[in-house]
C-alpha atoms as a PDB file:
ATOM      1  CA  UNK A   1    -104.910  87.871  47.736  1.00  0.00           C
ATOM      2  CA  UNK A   2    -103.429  84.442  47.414  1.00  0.00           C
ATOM      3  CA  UNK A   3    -104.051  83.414  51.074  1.00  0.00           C
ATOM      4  CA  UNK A   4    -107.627  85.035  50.689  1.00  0.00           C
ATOM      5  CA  UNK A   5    -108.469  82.299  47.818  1.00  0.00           C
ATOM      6  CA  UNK A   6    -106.903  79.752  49.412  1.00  0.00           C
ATOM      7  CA  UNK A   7    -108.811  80.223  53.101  1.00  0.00           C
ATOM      8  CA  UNK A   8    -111.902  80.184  50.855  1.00  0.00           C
ATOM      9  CA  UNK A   9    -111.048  76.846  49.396  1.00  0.00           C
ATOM     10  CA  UNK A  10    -110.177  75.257  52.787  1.00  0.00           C
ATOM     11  CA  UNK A  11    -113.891  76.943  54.071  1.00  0.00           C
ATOM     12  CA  UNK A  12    -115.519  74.851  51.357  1.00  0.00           C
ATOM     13  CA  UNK A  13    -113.900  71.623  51.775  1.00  0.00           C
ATOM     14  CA  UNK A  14    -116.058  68.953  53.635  1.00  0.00           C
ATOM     15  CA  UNK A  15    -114.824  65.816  56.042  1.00  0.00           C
ATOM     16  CA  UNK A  16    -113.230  63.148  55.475  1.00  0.00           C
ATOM     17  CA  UNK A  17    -115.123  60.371  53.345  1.00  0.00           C
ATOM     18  CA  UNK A  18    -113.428  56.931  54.751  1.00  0.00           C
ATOM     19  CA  UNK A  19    -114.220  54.998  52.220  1.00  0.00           C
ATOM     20  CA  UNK A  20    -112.077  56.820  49.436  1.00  0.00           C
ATOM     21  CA  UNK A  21    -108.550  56.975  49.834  1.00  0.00           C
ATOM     22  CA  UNK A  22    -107.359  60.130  51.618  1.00  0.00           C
ATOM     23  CA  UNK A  23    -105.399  62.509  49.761  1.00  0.00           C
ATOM     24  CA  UNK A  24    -102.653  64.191  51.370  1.00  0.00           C
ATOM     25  CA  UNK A  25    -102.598  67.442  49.762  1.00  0.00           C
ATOM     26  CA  UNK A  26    -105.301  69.808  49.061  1.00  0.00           C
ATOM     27  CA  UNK A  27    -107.166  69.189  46.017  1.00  0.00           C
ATOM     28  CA  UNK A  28    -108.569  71.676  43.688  1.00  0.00           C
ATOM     29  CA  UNK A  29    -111.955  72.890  43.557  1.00  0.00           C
ATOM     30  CA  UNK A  30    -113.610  75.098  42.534  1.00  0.00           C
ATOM     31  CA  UNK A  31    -113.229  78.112  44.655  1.00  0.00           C
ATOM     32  CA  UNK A  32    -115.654  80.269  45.786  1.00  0.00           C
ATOM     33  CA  UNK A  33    -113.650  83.288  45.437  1.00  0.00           C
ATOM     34  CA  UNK A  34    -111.577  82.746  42.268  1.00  0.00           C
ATOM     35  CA  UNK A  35    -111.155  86.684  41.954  1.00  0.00           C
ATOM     36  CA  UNK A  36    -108.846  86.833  44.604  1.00  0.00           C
ATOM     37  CA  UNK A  37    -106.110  84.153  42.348  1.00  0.00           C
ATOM     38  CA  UNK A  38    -106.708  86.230  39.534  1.00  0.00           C
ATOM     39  CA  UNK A  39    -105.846  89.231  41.731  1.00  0.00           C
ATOM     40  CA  UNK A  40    -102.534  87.335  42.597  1.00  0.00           C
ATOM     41  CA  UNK A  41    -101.870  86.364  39.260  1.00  0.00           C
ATOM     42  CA  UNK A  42    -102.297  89.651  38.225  1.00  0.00           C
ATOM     43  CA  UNK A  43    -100.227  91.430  40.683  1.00  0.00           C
ATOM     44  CA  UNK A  44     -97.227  88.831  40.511  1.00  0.00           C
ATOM     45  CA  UNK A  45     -97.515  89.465  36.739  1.00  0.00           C
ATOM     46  CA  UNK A  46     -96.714  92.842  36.905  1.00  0.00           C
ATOM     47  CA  UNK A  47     -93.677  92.288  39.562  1.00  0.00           C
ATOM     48  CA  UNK A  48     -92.641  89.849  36.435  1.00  0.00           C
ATOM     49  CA  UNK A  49     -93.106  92.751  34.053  1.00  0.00           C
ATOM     50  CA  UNK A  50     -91.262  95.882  35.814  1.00  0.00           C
ATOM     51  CA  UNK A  51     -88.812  93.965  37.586  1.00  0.00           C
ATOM     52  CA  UNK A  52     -87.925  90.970  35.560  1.00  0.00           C
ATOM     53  CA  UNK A  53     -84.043  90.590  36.908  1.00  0.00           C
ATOM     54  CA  UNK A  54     -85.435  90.842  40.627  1.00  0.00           C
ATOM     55  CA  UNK A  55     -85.007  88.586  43.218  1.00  0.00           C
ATOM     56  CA  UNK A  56     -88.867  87.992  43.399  1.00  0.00           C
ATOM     57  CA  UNK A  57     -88.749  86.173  39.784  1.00  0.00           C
ATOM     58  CA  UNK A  58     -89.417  82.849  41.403  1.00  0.00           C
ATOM     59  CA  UNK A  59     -91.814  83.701  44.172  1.00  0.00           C
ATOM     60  CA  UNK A  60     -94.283  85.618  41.536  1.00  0.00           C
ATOM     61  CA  UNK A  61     -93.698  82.452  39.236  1.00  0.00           C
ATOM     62  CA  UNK A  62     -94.628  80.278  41.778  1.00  0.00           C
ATOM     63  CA  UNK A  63     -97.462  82.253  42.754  1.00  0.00           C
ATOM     64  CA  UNK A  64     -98.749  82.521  39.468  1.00  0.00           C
ATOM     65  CA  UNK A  65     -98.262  78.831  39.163  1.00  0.00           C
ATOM     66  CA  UNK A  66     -99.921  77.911  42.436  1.00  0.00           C
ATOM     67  CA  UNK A  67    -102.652  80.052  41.944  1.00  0.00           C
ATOM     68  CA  UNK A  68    -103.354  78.515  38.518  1.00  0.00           C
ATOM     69  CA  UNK A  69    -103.236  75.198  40.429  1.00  0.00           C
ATOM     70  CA  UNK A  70    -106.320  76.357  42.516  1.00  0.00           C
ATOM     71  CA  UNK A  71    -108.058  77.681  39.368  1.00  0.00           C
ATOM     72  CA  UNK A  72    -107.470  73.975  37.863  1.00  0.00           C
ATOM     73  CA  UNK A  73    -105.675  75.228  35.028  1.00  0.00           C
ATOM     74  CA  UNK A  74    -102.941  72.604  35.272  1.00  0.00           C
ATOM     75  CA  UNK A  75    -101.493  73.574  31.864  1.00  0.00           C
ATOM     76  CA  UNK A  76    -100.315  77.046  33.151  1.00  0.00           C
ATOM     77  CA  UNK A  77     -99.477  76.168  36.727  1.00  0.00           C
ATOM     78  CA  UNK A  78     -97.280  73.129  35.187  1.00  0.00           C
ATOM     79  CA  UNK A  79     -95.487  76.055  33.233  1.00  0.00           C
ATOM     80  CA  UNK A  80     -94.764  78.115  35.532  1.00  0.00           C
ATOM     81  CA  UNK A  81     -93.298  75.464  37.975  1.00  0.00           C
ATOM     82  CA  UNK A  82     -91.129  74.303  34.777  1.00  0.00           C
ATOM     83  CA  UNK A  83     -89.959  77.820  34.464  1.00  0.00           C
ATOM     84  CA  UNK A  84     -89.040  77.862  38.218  1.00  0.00           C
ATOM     85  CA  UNK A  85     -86.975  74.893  37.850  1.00  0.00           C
ATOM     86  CA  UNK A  86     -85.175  76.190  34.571  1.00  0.00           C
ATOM     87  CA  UNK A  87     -83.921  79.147  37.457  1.00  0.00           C
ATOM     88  CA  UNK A  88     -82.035  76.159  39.596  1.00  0.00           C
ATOM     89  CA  UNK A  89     -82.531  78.403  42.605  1.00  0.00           C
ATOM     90  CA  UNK A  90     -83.255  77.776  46.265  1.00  0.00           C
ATOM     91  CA  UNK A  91     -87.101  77.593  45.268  1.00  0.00           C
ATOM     92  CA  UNK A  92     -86.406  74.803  42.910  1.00  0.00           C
ATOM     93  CA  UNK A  93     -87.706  71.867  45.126  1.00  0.00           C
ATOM     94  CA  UNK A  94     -90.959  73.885  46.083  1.00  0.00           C
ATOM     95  CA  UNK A  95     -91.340  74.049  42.090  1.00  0.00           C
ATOM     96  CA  UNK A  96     -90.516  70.126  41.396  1.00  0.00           C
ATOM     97  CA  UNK A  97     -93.391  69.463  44.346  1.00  0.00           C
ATOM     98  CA  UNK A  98     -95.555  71.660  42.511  1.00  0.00           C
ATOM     99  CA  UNK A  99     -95.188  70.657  39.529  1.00  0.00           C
ATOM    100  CA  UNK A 100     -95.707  67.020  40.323  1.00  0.00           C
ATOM    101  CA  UNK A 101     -98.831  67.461  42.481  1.00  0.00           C
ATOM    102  CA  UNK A 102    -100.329  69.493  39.340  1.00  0.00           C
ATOM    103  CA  UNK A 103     -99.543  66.238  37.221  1.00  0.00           C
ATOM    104  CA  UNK A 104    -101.156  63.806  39.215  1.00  0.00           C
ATOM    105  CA  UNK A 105    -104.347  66.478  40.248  1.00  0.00           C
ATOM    106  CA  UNK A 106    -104.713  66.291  36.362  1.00  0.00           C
ATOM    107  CA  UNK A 107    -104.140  62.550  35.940  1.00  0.00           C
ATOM    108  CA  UNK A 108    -100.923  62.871  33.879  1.00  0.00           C
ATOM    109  CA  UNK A 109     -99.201  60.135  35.628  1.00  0.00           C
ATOM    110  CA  UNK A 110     -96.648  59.236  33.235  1.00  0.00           C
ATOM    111  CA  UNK A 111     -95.585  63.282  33.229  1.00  0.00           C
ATOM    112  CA  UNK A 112     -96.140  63.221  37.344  1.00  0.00           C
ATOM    113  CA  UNK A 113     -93.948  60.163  37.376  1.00  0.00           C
ATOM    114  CA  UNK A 114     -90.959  61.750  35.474  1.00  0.00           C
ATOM    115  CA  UNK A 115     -91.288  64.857  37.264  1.00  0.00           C
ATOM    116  CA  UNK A 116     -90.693  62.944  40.414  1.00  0.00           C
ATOM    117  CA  UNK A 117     -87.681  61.242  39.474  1.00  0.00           C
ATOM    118  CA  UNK A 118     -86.363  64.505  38.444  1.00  0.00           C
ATOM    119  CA  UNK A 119     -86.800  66.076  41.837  1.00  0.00           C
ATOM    120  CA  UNK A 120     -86.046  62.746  43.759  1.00  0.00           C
ATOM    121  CA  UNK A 121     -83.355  61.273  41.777  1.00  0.00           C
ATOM    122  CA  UNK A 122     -80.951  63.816  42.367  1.00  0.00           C
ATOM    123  CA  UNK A 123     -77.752  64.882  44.388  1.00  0.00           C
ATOM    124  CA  UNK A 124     -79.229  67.488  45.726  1.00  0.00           C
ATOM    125  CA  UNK A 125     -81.555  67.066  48.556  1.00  0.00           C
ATOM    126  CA  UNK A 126     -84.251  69.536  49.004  1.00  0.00           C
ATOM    127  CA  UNK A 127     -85.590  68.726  52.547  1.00  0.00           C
ATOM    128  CA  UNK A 128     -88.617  68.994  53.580  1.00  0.00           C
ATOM    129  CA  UNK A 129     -89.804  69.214  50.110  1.00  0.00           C
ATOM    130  CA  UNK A 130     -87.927  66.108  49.394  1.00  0.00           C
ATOM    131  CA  UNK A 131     -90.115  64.430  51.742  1.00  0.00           C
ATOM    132  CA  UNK A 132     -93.342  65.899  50.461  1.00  0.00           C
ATOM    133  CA  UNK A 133     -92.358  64.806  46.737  1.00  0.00           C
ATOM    134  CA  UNK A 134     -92.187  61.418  48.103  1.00  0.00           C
ATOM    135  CA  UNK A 135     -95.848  61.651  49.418  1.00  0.00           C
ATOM    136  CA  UNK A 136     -96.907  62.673  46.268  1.00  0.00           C
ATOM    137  CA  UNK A 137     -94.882  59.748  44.647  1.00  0.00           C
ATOM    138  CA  UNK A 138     -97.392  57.326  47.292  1.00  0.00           C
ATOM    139  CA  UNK A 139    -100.507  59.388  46.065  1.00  0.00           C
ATOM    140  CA  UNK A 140     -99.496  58.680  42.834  1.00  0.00           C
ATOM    141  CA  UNK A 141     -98.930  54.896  43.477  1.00  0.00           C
ATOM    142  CA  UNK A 142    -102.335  54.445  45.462  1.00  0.00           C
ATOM    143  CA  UNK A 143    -104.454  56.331  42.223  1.00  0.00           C
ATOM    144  CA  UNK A 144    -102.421  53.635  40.094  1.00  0.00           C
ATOM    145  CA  UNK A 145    -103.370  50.693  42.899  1.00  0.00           C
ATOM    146  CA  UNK A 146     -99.665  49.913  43.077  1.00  0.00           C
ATOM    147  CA  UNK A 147    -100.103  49.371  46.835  1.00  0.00           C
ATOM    148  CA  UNK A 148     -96.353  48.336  47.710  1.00  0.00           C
ATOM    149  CA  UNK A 149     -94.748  51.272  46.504  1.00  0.00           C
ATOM    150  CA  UNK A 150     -97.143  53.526  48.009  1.00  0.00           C
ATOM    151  CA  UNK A 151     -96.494  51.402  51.114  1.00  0.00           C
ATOM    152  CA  UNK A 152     -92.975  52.534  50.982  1.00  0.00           C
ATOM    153  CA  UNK A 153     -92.747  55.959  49.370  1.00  0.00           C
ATOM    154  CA  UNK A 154     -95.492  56.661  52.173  1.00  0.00           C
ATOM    155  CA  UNK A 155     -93.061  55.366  55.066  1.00  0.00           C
ATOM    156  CA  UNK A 156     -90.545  56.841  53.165  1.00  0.00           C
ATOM    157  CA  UNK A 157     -91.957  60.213  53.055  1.00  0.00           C
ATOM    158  CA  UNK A 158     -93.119  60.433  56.821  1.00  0.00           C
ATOM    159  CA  UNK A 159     -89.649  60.256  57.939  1.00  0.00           C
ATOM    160  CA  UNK A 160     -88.780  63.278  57.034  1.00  0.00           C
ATOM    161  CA  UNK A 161     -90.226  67.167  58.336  1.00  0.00           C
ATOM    162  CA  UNK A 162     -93.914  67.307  57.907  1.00  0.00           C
ATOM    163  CA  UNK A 163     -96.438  69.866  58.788  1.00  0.00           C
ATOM    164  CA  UNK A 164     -98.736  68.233  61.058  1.00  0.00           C
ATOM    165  CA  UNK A 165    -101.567  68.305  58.752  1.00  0.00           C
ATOM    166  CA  UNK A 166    -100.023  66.742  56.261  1.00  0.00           C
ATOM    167  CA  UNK A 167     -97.977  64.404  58.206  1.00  0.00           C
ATOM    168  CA  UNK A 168    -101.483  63.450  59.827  1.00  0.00           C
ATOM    169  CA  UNK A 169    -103.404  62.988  56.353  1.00  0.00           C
ATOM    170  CA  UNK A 170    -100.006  60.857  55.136  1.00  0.00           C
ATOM    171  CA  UNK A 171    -100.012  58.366  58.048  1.00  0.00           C
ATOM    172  CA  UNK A 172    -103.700  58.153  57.703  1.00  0.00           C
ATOM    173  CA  UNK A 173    -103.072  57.240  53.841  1.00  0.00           C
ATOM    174  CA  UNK A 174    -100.795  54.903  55.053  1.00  0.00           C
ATOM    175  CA  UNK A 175    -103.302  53.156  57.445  1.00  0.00           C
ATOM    176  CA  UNK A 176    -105.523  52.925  54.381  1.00  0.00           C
ATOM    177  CA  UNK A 177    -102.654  51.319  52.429  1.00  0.00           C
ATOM    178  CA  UNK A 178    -102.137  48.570  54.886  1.00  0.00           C
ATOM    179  CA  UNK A 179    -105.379  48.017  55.119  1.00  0.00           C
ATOM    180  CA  UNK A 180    -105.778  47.149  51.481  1.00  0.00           C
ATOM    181  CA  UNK A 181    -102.622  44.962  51.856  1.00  0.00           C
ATOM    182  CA  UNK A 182    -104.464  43.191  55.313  1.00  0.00           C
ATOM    183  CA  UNK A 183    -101.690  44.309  57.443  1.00  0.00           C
ATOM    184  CA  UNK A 184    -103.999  44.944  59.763  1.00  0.00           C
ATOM    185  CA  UNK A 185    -101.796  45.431  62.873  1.00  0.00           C
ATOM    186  CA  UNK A 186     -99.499  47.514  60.886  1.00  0.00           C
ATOM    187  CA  UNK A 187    -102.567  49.907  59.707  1.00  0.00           C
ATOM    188  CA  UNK A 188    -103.940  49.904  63.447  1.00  0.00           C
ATOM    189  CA  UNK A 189    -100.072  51.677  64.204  1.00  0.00           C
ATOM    190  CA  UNK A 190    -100.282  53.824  61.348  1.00  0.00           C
ATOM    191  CA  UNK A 191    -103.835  55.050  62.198  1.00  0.00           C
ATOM    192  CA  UNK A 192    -102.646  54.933  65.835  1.00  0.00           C
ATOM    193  CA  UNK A 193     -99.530  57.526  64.701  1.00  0.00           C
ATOM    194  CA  UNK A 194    -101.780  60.255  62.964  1.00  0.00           C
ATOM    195  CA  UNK A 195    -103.148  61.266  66.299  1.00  0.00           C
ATOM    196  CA  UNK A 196     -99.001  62.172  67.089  1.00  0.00           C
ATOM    197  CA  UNK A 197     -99.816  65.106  64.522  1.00  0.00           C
END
């Protein structure tokens, strides 16, 4: 049901407009088919009710909260990626990305801030979500037009594993971002790199 709701989203999204800045992750909109998040939400919700000790705590609590995310109820999908966390389980980085992207999607950006230096300011490394809570760090710099650190939490993100899409969308980011800085040379490489992914 979750997938459903989320192919509809991606069906309804239109090109790229070049002269706003890209953003890396999907945005919420609203969907076409929201019935098919509340069907998630509902069926996770009962896996949260009969089996509450299960080992499918975190994945209904991250549905739930990702599927609130596309409904652009930010207050619930922020709580559910909080309660993730509070498990310190091998979904916490997931939840920490999560949690940050539904910050800055509803222009908290002091929260989104210290939700990223939670996840990123750590010991532990989470890999490849590591990398994607850096991106969102960058998209969170550019919406605040502090260009050099989105310069480098951008770099710093792309050097870790990406899906292509999102690696693509990042370096084209980054193109913008030099661009704005008139390193022109450097945002002809960085435009040059998204057609790598």
């Amino acid at each position: 049901a979750f997938e459903k709701g989320v192919e509809s989203v991606n069906q309804s999204r239109s090109g790229v407009d070049r002269t706003r800045y890209l953003s890396i992750f999907s945005e919420p909109e609203a969907a076409p088919d929201g019935s098919a998040f509340e069907e998630a939400i509902q069926k996770s919700a009962a896996i949260l009710r009969e089996h509450p000790n299960s080992k499918w705590v975190d994945d209904a609590l991250l549905l739930i909260g990702r599927s609130r995310y596309y409904q652009q109820n930010y207050v619930g999908a922020a709580e559910k990626f909080r309660e993730v966390i509070a498990l310190r389980d091998d979904r916490e980085g997931e939840a920490h990305f999560w949690l940050a992207q539904t910050l800055v999607a509803a222009d908290r950006y002091t929260e989104a801030a210290e939700a990223l230096r939670a996840g990123l300011e750590r010991d532990r490394d989470f890999g490849a979500w590591t990398a994607r809570m850096r991106l969102v760090r960058a998209e969170l710099r550019v919406r605040q037009e502090e260009w050099a650190e989105a310069e480098a939490a951008l770099e710093a993100g792309l050097e870790g594993s990406l899906p292509d899409d999102v690696g693509g969308r990042a370096a084209f980011l980054l193109g913008q971002v030099h661009e704005t800085l008139e390193k022109y040379d450097a945002a002809q490489s960085a435009y040059e790199r998204v057609l790598e992914y």
